[in-house]
Protein backbone atom coordinates (compact mmCIF):
# COMPACT_ATOMS: atom_id res chain seq x y z
CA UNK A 1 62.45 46.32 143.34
CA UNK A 2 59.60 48.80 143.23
CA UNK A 3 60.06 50.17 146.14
CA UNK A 4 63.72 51.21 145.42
CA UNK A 5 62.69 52.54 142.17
CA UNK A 6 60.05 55.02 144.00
CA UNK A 7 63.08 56.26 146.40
CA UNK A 8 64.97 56.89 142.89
CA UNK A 9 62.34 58.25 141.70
CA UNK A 10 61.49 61.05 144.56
CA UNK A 11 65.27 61.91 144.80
CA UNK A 12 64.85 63.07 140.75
CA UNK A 13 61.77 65.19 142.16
CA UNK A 14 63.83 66.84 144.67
CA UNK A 15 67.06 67.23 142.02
CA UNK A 16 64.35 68.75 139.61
CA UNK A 17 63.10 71.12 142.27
CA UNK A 18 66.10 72.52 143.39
CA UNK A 19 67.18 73.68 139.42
CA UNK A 20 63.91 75.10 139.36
CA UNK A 21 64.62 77.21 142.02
CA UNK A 22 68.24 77.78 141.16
CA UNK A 23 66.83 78.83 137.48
CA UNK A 24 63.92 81.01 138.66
CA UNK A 25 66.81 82.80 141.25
CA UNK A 26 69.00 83.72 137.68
CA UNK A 27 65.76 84.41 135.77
CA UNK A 28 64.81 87.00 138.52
CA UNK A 29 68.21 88.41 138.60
CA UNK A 30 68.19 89.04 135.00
CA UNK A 31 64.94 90.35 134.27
CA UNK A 32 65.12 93.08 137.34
CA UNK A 33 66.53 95.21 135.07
CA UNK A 34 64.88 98.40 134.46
CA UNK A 35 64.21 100.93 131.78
CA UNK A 36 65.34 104.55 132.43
CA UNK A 37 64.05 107.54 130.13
CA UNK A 38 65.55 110.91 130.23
CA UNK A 39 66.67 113.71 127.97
CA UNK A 40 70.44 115.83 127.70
CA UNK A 41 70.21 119.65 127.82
CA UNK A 42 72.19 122.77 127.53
CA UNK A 43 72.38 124.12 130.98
CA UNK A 44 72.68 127.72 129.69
CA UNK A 45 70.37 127.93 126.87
CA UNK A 46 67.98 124.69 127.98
CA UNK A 47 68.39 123.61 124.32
CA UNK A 48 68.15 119.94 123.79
CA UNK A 49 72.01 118.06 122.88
CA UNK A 50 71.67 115.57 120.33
CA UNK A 51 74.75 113.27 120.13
CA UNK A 52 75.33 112.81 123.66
CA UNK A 53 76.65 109.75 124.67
CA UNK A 54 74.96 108.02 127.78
CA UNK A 55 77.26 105.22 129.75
CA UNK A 56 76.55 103.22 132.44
CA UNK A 57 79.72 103.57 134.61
CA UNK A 58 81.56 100.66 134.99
CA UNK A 59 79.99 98.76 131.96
CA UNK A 60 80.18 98.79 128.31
CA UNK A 61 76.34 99.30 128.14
CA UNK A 62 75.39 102.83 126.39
CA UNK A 63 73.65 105.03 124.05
CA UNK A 64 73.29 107.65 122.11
CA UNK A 65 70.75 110.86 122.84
CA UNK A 66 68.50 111.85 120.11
CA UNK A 67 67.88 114.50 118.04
CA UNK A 68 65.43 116.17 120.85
CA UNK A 69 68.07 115.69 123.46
CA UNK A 70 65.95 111.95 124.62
CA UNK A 71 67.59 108.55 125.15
CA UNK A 72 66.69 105.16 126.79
CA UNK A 73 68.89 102.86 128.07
CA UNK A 74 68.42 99.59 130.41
CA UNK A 75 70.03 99.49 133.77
CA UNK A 76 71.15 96.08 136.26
CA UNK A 77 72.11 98.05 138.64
CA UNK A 78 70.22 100.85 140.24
CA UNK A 79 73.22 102.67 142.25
CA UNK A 80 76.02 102.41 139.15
CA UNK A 81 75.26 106.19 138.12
CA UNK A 82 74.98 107.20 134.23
CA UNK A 83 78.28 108.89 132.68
CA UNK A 84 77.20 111.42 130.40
CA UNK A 85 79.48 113.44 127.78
CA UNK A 86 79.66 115.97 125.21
CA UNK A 87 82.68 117.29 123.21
CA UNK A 88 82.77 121.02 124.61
CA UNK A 89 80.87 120.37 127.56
CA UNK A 90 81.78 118.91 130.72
CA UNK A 91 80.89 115.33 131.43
CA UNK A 92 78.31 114.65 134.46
CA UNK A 93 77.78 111.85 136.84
CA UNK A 94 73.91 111.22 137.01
CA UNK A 95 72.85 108.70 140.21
CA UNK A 96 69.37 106.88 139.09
CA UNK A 97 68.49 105.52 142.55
CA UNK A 98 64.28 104.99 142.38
CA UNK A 99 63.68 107.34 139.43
CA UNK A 100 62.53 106.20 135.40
CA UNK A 101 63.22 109.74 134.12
CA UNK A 102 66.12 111.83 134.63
CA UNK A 103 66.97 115.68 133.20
CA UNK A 104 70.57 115.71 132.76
CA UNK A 105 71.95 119.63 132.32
CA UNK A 106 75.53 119.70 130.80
CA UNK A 107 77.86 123.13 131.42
CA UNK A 108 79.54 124.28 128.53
CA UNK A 109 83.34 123.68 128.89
CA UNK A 110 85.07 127.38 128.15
CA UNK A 111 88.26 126.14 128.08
CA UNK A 112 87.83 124.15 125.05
CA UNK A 113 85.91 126.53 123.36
CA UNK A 114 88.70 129.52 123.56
CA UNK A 115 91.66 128.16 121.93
CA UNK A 116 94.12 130.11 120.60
CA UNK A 117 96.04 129.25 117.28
CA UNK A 118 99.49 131.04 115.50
CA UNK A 119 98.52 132.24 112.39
CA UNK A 120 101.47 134.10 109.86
CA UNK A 121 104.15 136.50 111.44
CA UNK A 122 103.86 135.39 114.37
CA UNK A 123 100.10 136.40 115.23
CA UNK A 124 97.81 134.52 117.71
CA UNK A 125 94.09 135.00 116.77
CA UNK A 126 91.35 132.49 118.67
CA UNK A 127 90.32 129.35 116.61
CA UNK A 128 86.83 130.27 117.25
CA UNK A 129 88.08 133.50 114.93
CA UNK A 130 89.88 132.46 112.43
CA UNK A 131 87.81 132.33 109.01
CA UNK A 132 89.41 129.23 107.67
CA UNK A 133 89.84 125.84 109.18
CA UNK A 134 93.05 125.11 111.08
CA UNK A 135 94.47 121.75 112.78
CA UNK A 136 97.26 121.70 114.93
CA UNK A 137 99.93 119.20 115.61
CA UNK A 138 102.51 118.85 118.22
CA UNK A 139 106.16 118.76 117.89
CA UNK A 140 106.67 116.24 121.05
CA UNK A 141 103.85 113.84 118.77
CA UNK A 142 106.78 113.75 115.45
CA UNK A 143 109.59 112.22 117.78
CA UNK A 144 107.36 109.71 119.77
CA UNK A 145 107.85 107.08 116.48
CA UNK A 146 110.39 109.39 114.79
CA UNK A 147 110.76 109.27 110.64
CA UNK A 148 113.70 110.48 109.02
CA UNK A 149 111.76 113.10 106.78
CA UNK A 150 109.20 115.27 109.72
CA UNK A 151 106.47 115.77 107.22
CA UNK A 152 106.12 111.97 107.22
CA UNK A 153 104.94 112.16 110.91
CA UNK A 154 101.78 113.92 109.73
CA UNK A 155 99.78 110.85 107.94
CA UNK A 156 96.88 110.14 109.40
CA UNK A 157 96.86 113.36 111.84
CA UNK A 158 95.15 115.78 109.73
CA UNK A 159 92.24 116.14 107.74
CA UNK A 160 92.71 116.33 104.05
CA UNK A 161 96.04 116.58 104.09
CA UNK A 162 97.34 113.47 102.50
CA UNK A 163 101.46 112.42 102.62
CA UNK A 164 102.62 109.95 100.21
CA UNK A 165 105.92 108.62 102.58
CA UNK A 166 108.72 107.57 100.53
CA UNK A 167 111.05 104.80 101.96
CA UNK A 168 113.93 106.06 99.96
CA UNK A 169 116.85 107.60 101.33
CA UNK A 170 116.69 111.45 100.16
CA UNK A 171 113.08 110.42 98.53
CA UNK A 172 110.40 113.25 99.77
CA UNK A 173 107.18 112.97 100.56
CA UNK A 174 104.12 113.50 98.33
CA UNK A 175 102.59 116.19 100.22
CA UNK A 176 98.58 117.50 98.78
CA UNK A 177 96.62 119.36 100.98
CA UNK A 178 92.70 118.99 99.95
CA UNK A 179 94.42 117.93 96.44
CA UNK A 180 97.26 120.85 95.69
CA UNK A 181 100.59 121.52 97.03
CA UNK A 182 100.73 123.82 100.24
CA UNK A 183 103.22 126.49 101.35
CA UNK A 184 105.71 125.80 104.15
CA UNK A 185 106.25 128.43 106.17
CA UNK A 186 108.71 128.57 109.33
CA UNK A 187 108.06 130.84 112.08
CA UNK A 188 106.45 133.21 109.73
CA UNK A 189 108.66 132.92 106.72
CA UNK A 190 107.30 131.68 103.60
CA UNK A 191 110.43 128.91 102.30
CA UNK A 192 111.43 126.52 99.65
CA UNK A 193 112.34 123.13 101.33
CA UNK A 194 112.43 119.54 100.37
CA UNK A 195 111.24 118.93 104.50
CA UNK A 196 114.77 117.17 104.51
CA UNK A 197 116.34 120.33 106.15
CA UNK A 198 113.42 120.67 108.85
CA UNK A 199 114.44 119.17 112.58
CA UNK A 200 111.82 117.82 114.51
CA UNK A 201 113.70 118.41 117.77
CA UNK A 202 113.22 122.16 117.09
CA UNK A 203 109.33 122.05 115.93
CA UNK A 204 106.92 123.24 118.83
CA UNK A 205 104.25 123.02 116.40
CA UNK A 206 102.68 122.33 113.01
CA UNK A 207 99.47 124.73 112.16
CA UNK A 208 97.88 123.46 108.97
CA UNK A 209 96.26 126.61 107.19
CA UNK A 210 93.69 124.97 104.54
CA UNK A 211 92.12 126.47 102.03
CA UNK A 212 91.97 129.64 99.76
CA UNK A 213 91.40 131.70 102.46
CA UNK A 214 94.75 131.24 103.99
CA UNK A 215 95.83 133.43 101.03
CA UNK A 216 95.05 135.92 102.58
CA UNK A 217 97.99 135.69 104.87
CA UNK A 218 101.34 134.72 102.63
CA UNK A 219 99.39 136.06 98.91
CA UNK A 220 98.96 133.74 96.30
CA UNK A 221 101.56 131.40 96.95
CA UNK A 222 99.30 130.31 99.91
CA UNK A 223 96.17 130.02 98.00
CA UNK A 224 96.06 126.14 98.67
CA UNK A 225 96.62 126.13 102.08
CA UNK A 226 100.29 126.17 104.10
CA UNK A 227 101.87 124.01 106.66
CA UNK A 228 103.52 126.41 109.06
CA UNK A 229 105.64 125.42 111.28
CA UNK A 230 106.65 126.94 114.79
CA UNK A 231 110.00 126.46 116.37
CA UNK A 232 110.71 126.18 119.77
CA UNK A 233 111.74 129.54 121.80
CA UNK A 234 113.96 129.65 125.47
CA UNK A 235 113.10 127.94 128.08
CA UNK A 236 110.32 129.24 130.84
CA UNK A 237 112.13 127.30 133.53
CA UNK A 238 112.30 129.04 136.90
CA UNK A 239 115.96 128.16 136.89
CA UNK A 240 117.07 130.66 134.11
CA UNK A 241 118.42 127.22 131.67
CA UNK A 242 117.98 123.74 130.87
CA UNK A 243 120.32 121.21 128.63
CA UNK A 244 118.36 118.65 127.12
CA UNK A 245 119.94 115.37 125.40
CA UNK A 246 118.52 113.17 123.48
CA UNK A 247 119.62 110.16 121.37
CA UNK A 248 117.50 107.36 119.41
CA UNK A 249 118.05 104.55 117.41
CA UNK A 250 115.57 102.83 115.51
CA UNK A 251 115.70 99.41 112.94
CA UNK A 252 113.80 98.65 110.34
CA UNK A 253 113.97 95.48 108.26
CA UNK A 254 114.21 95.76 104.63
CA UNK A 255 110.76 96.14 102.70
CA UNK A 256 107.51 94.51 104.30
CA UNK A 257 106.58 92.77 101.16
CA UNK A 258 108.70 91.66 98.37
CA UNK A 259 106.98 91.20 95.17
CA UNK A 260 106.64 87.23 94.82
CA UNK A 261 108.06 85.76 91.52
CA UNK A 262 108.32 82.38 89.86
CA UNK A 263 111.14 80.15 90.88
CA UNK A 264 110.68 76.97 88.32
CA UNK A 265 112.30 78.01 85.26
CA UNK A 266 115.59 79.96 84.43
CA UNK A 267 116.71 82.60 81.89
CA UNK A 268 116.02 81.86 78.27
CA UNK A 269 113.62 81.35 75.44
CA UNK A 270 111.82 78.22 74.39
CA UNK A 271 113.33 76.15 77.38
CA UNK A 272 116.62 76.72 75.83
CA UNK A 273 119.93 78.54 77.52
CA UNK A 274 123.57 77.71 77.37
CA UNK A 275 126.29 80.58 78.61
CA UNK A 276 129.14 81.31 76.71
CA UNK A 277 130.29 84.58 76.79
CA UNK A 278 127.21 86.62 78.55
CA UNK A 279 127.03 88.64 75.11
CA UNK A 280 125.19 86.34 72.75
CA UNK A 281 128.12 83.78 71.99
CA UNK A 282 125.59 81.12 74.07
CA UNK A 283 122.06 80.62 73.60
CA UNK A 284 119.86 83.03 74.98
CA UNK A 285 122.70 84.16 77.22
CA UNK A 286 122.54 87.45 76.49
CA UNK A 287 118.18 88.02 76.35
CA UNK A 288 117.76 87.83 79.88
CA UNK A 289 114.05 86.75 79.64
CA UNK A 290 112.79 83.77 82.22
CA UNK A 291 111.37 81.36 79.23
CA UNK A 292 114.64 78.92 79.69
CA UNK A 293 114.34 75.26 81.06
CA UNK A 294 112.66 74.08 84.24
CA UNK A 295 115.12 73.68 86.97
CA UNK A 296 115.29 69.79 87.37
CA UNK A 297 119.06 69.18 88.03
CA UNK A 298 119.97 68.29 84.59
CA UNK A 299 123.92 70.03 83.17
CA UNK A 300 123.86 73.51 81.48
CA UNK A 301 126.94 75.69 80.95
CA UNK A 302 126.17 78.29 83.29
CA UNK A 303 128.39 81.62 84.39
CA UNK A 304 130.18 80.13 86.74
CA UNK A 305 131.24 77.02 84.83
CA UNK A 306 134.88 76.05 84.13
CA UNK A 307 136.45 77.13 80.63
CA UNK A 308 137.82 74.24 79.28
CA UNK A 309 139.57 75.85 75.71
CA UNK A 310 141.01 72.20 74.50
CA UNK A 311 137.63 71.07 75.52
CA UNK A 312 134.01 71.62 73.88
CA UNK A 313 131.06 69.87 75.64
CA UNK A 314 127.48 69.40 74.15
CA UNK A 315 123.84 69.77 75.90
CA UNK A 316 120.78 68.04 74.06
CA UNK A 317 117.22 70.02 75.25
CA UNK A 318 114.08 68.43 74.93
CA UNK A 319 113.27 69.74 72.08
CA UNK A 320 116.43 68.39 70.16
CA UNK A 321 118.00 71.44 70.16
CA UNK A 322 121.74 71.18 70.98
CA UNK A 323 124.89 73.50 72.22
CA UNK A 324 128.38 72.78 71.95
CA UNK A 325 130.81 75.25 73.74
CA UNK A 326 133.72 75.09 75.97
CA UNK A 327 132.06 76.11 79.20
CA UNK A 328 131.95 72.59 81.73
CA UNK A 329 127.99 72.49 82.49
CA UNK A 330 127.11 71.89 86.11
CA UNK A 331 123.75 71.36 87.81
CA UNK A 332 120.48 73.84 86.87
CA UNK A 333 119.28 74.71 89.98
CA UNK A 334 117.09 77.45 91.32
CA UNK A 335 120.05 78.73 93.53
CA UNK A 336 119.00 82.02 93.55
CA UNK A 337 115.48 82.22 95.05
CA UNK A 338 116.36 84.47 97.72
CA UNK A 339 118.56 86.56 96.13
CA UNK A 340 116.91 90.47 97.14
CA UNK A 341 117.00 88.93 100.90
CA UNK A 342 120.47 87.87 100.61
CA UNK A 343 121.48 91.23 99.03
CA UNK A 344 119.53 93.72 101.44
CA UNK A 345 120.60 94.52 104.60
CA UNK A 346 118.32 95.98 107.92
CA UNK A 347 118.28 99.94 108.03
CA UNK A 348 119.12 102.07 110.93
CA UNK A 349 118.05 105.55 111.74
CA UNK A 350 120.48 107.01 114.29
CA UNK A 351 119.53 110.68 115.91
CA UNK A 352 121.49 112.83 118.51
CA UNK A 353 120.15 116.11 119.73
CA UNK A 354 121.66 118.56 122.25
CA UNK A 355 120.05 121.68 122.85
CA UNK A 356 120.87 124.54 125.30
CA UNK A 357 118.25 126.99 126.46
CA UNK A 358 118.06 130.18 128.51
CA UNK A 359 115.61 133.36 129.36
CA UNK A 360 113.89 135.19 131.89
CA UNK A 361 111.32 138.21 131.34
CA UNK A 362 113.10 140.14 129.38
CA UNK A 363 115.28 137.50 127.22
CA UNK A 364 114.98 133.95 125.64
CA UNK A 365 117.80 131.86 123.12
CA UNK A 366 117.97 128.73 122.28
CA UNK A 367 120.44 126.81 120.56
CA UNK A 368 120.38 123.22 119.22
CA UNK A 369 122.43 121.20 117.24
CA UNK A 370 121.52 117.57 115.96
CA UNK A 371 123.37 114.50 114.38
CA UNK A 372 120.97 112.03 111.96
CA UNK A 373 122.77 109.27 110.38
CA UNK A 374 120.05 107.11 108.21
CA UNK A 375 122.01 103.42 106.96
CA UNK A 376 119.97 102.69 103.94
CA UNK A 377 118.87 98.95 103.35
CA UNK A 378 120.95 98.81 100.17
CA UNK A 379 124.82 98.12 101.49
CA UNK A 380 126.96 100.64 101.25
CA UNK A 381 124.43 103.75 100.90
CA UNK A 382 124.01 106.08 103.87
CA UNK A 383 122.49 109.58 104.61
CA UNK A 384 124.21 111.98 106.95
CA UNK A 385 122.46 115.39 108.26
CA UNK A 386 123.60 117.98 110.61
CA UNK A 387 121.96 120.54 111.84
CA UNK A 388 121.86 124.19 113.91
CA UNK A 389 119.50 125.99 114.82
CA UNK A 390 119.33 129.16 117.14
CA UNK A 391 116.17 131.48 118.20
CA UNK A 392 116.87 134.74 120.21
CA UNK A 393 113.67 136.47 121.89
CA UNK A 394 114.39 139.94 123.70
CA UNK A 395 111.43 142.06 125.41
CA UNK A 396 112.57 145.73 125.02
CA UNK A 397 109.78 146.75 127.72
CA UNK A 398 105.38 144.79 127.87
CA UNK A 399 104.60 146.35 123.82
CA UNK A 400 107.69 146.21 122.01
CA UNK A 401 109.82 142.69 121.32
CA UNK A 402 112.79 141.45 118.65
CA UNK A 403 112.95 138.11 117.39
CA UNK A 404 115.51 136.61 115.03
CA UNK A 405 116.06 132.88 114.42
CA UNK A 406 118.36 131.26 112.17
CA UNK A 407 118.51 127.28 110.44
CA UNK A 408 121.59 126.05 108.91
CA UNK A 409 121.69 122.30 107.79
CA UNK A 410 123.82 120.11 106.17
CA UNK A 411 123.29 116.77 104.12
CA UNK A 412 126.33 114.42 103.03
CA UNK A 413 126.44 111.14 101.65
CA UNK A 414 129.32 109.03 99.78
CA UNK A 415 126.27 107.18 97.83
CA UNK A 416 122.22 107.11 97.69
CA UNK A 417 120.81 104.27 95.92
CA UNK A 418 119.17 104.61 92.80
CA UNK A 419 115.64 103.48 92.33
CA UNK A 420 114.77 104.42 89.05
CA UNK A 421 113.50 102.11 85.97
CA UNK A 422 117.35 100.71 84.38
CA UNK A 423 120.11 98.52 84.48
CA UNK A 424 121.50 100.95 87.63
CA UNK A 425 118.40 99.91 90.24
CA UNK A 426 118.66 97.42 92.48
CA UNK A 427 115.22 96.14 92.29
CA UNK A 428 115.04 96.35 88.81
CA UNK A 429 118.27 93.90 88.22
CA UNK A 430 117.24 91.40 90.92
CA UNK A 431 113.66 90.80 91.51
CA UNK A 432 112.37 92.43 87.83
CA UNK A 433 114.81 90.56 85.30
CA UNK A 434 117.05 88.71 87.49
CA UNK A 435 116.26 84.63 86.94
CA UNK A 436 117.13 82.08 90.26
CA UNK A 437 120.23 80.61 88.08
CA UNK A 438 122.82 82.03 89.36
CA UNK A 439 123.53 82.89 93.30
CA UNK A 440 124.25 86.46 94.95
CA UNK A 441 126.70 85.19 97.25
CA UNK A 442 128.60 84.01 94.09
CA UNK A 443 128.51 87.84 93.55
CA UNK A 444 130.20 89.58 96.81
CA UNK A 445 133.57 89.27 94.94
CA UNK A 446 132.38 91.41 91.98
CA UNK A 447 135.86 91.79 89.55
CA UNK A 448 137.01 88.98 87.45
CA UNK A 449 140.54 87.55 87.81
CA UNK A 450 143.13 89.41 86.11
CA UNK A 451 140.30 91.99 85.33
CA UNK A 452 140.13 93.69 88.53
CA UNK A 453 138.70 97.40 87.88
CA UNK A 454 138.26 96.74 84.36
CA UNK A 455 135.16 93.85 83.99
CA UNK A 456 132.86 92.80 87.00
CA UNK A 457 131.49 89.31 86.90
CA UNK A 458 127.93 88.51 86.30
CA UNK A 459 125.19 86.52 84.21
CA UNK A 460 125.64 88.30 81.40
CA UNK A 461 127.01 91.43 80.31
CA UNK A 462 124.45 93.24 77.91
CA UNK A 463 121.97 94.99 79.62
CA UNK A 464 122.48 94.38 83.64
CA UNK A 465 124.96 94.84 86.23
CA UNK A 466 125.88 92.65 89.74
CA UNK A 467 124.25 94.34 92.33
CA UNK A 468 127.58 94.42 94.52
CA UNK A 469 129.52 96.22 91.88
CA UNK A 470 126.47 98.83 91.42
CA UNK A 471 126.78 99.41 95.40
CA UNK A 472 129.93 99.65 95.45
CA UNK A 473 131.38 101.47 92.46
CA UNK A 474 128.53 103.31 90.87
CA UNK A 475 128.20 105.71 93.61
CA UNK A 476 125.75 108.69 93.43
CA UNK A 477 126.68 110.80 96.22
CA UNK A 478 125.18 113.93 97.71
CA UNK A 479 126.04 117.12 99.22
CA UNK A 480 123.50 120.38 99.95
CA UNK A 481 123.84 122.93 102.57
CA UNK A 482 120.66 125.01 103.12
CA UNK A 483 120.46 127.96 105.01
CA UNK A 484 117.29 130.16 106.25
CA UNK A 485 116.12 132.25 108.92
CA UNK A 486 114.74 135.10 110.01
CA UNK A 487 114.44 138.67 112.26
CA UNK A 488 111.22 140.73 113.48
CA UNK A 489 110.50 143.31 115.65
CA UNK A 490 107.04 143.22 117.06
CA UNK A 491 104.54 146.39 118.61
CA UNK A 492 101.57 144.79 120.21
CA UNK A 493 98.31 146.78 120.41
CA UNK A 494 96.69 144.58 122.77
CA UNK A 495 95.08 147.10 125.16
CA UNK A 496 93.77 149.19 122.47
CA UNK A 497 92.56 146.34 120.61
CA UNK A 498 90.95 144.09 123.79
CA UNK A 499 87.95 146.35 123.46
CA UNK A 500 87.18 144.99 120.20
CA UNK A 501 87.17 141.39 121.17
CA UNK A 502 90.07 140.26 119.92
CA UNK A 503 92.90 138.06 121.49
CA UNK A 504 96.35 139.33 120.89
CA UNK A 505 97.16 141.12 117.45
CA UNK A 506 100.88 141.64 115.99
CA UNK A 507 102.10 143.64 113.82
CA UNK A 508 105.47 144.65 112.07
């Protein structure tokens, strides 16, 4: 027995032995790697670049240079070189190999640093130039996710300019730029829009002008900045023309959140309600407040109860209270829970575009028309826009150029919902002071017998209205044709001008 317990015993030496060396292997392997030192300069004027970030190629293991150009970063692997980048420099590949201390030169990137901006009537300056901060955003970037109003494409892509969306059909955006209301202008004319009559297929770009210096440009109504947007022009295209088509269709479902409201008790006041008449013949059934009784089942003379006139019935509350009326009660139940689900329907944002293009040297046009049908999430409300728009370029000779450009749109719509605080908004009769007693598919057949046209059917009839008979017979429609454009002819005094250092200057 002891000897077989000393063979057990020097096979556990051997196990131990061979995870020490297994250990020590991985312990080596991680602790060869090595500092490296080194410091980020300006190849031109050998100035230090703080900021720089330092990557080791392949990994997620970086840093950050200081403020004397220096940085220090731990390295695995000797031959995986350092990535090293600047905005307005180009990036460098730096190979460590042996050395602890590297001098990393970066080469100032030119073509970042010269570009070139439209400014008003047309004129190009350089950004580097321009005495007022400008941000520019591409027309191809406001049909990736398309919205139905362009100026909603812009939240979130430009500093201080903040765009309160509205999801309402016709509803425009709150648009504050640095905390006022900018100008729009469109291809260098100053304009009154609602952004409703814009078409992003025809935007090339959108230059954000901020601040009181833009003034300068479009006079005071510009002194809080303009959004100025630049249509597009003929087509470059070695073949003389292109035909583009495009067509999208995008869903959207309802609202994200709906407001969440109790479901326990029904319509009335000190757990009381009995309908009668919807106009105060009942109790409570015409103060459509949610203090009624808890909804356990028990028989109430609701709306939809049979009237019985050679037959009265009584309901006893628990607080002795009692009703007597000729309305058959039926079960109190919180049918109605879902009713703004039930009611809403999915929204669809249809959009066809054809657009025809041209030029050569010495002419450009360009003529688009577009289709946008919007289905709004309330039934029966739509929004229909059409819209042409043309551009004409022609080069008399290299100095002298006409432009002209023209916009018509049209909007037309049966019915828009309405979303204001009344009886006449959807949300406000459903969700707000709608109870879960009665049932909105009880509700799709909206005229009483014998009463068709005359009297619509609902809870009560004091204050609110079904929802069906609002969609369908309190229509609001909509009709607005808008019409803008515009005509220049252009001198450029570019040669003269180039030996003052400046890029291209127009004038009228």
């Amino acid at each position: 027995m002891k000897r077989t317990a000393l063979v057990l015993s020097q096979k556990a030496w051997r196990v131990a032995a061979i995870m020490l060396l297994v250990i020590g292997a991985c312990s080596s392997g991680l602790f060869a790697q090595k500092t490296v030192k080194g410091i980020v300069k300006d190849a031109k004027t050998n100035e230090p670049v703080a900021g720089a970030t330092v990557m080791v190629k392949g990994t997620s293991v970086g840093t950050i240079s200081e403020g004397n150009g220096s940085f220090e970063i731990r390295v695995a692997d000797p031959n995986a070189p350092l990535v090293v980048s600047y905005i307005g420099y180009d990036g460098q590949e730096v190979v460590i190999a042996e050395q602890n201390f590297v001098n990393i030169l970066l080469t100032e990137n030119a073509q970042q640093l010269n570009e070139v901006v439209v400014t008003a009537l047309g004129i190009t300056k350089e950004k580097a130039r321009v005495g007022y901060s400008v941000q520019d955003v591409k027309g191809a970037d406001l049909i990736k996710a398309r919205e139905p109003n362009p100026i909603n494409s812009l939240t979130g892509r430009v500093a201080g300019l903040t765009v309160g969306a509205s999801a309402e059909l016709l509803g425009g955006p709150s648009v504050l730029l640095r905390g006022d209301k900018p100008l729009y202008v469109v291809d260098g004319v100053p304009i009154q829009s609602d952004t409703w009559n814009i078409n992003p297929d025809d935007i090339e770009t959108i230059t954000v002008l901020k601040g009181p210096n833009a003034s300068a440009l479009y006079g005071s109504r510009g002194q809080y900045g303009a959004i100025q947007i630049t249509t597009k022009r003929g087509t470059k295209d070695k073949r003389g023309f292109t035909v583009e088509l495009n067509n999208s269709t995008m869903m959207e479902a309802s609202f994200l959140t709906i407001p969440k409201v109790q479901s326990e008790y029904g319509p009335g006041d000190h757990g009381r309600y009995a309908f009668a008449d919807g106009k105060g013949g009942g109790l409570y059934d015409s103060d459509y407040d949610i203090w009624g009784p808890k909804f356990e089942g028990q028989l109430i003379p609701q709306y939809d109860g049979e009237y019985t006139p050679d037959q009265e019935y009584t309901t006893e509350f628990p607080s002795g209270a009692t009703f007597t009326g000729n309305i058959k009660p039926t079960p109190w139940t919180a049918r109605g829970k879902n009713n703004l689900e039930k009611f809403l329907r999915p929204g669809i944002l249809q959009t066809t575009n054809l657009a025809l293009s041209a030029g050569n040297e010495d002419y450009d046009i360009r003529i688009s028309g577009t289709y946008t049908h919007q289905q709004g999430i309330v039934p029966n409300t739509q929004l229909n826009s059409g819209n042409l728009n043309t551009a004409v370029g022609y080069n008399f000779n290299k100095k002298l150029r006409f432009e002209s450009g023209i916009n018509y749109n049209r909007q037309f719509t049966d019915n828009i919902p309405d979303v204001a605080y009344g009886p006449n908004s959807m949300i406000y009769n459903v969700i707000i002071w709608g109870g879960s007693d009665w049932s909105m598919d009880d509700m799709k057949d909206y005229w009483q017998p014998g009463k068709e046209g005359v009297q619509q059917i609902y809870a009560e009839y004091q204050r609110y209205n079904n929802p069906h008979f609002l969609a369908n017979e309190w229509l609001r429609g909509h009709q607005k044709t808008d019409v803008y454009g515009h005509a220049s002819l252009t001198y450029s005094f570019n040669d003269a001008l180039k030996l003052m250092g400046r890029t291209q200057v127009s004038s009228l």
